[in-house]
Protein backbone atom coordinates (compact mmCIF):
# COMPACT_ATOMS: atom_id res chain seq x y z
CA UNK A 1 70.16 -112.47 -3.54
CA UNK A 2 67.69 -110.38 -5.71
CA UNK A 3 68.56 -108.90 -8.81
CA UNK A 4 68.51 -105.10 -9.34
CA UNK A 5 65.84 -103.84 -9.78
CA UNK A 6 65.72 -101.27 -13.13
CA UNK A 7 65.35 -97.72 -12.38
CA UNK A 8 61.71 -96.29 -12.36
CA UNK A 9 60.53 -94.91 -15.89
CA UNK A 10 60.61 -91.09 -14.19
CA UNK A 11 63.71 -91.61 -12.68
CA UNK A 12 65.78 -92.59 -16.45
CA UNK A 13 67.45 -89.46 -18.22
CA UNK A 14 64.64 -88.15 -20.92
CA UNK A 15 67.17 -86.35 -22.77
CA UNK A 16 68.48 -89.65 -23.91
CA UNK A 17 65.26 -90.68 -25.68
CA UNK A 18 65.12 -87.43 -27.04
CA UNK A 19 68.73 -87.61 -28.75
CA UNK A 20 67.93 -91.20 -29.79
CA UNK A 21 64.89 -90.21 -31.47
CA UNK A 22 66.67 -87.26 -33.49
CA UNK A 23 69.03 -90.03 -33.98
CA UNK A 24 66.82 -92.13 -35.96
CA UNK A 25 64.70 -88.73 -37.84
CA UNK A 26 67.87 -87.22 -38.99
CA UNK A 27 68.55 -89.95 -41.70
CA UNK A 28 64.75 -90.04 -42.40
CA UNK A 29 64.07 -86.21 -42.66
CA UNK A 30 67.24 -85.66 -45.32
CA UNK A 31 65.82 -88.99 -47.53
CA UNK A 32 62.63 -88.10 -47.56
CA UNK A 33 63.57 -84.31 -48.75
CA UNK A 34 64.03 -85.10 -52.30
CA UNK A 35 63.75 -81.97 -53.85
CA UNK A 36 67.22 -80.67 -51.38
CA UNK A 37 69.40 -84.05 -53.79
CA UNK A 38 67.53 -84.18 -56.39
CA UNK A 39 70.58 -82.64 -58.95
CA UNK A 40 72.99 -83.59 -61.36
CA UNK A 41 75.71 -81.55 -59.59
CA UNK A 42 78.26 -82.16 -57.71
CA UNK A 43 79.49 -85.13 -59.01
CA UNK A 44 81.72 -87.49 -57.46
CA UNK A 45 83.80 -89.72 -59.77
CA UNK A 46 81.03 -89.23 -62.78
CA UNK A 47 78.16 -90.52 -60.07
CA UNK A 48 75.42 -87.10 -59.88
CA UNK A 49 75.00 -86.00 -56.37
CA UNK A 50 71.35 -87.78 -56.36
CA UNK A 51 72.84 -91.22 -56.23
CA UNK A 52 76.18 -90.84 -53.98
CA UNK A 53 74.05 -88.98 -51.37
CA UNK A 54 71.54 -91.95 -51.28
CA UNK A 55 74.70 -94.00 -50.69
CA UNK A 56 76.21 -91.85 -48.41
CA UNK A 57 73.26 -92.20 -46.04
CA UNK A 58 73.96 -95.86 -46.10
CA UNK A 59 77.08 -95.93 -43.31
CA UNK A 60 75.13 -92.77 -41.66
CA UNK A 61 72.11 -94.88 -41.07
CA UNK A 62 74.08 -97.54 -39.42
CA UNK A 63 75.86 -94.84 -37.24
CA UNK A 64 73.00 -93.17 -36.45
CA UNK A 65 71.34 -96.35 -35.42
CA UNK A 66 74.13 -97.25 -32.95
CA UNK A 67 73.92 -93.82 -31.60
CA UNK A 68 70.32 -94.56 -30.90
CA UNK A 69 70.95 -98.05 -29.31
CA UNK A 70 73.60 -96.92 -27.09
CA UNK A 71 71.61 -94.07 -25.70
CA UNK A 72 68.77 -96.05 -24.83
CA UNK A 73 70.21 -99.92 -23.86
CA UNK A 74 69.89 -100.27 -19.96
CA UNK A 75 73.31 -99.82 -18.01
CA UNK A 76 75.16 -103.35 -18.11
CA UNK A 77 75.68 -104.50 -14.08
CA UNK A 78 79.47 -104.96 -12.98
């Protein structure tokens, strides 16, 4: 028997790329921003708001990077 054969690059859902790559901008674009977090206040448990929204973006990263994956990974066969 032959394996499947992959659907044809113009037949895949674009949208999909699209939403994987705002995905993966959306954590760049509010980093990269400094002066938007670059304050004292709010603080959260004595930390200034520069610091815990760095580490915020940690876990947001890693969601945003499974987001991407699972929008783009080829369908699994049944």
């Amino acid at each position: 028997m032959t394996e499947p054969a992959l659907a044809a690059p113009g037949r895949r859902r674009p949208w999909r790329r699209f939403a994987a790559a705002g995905c993966l901008l959306a954590p760049v674009v509010a980093l990269l921003w400094v002066p938007w977090y670059a304050q004292d206040r709010p603080r959260l448990a004595g930390v200034p708001f520069f610091y815990w929204y760095q580490l915020a973006w940690v876990p947001g990263c890693i969601v945003a990077m499974l987001a991407a994956h699972l929008l783009v990974r080829p369908p699994r066969d049944r």
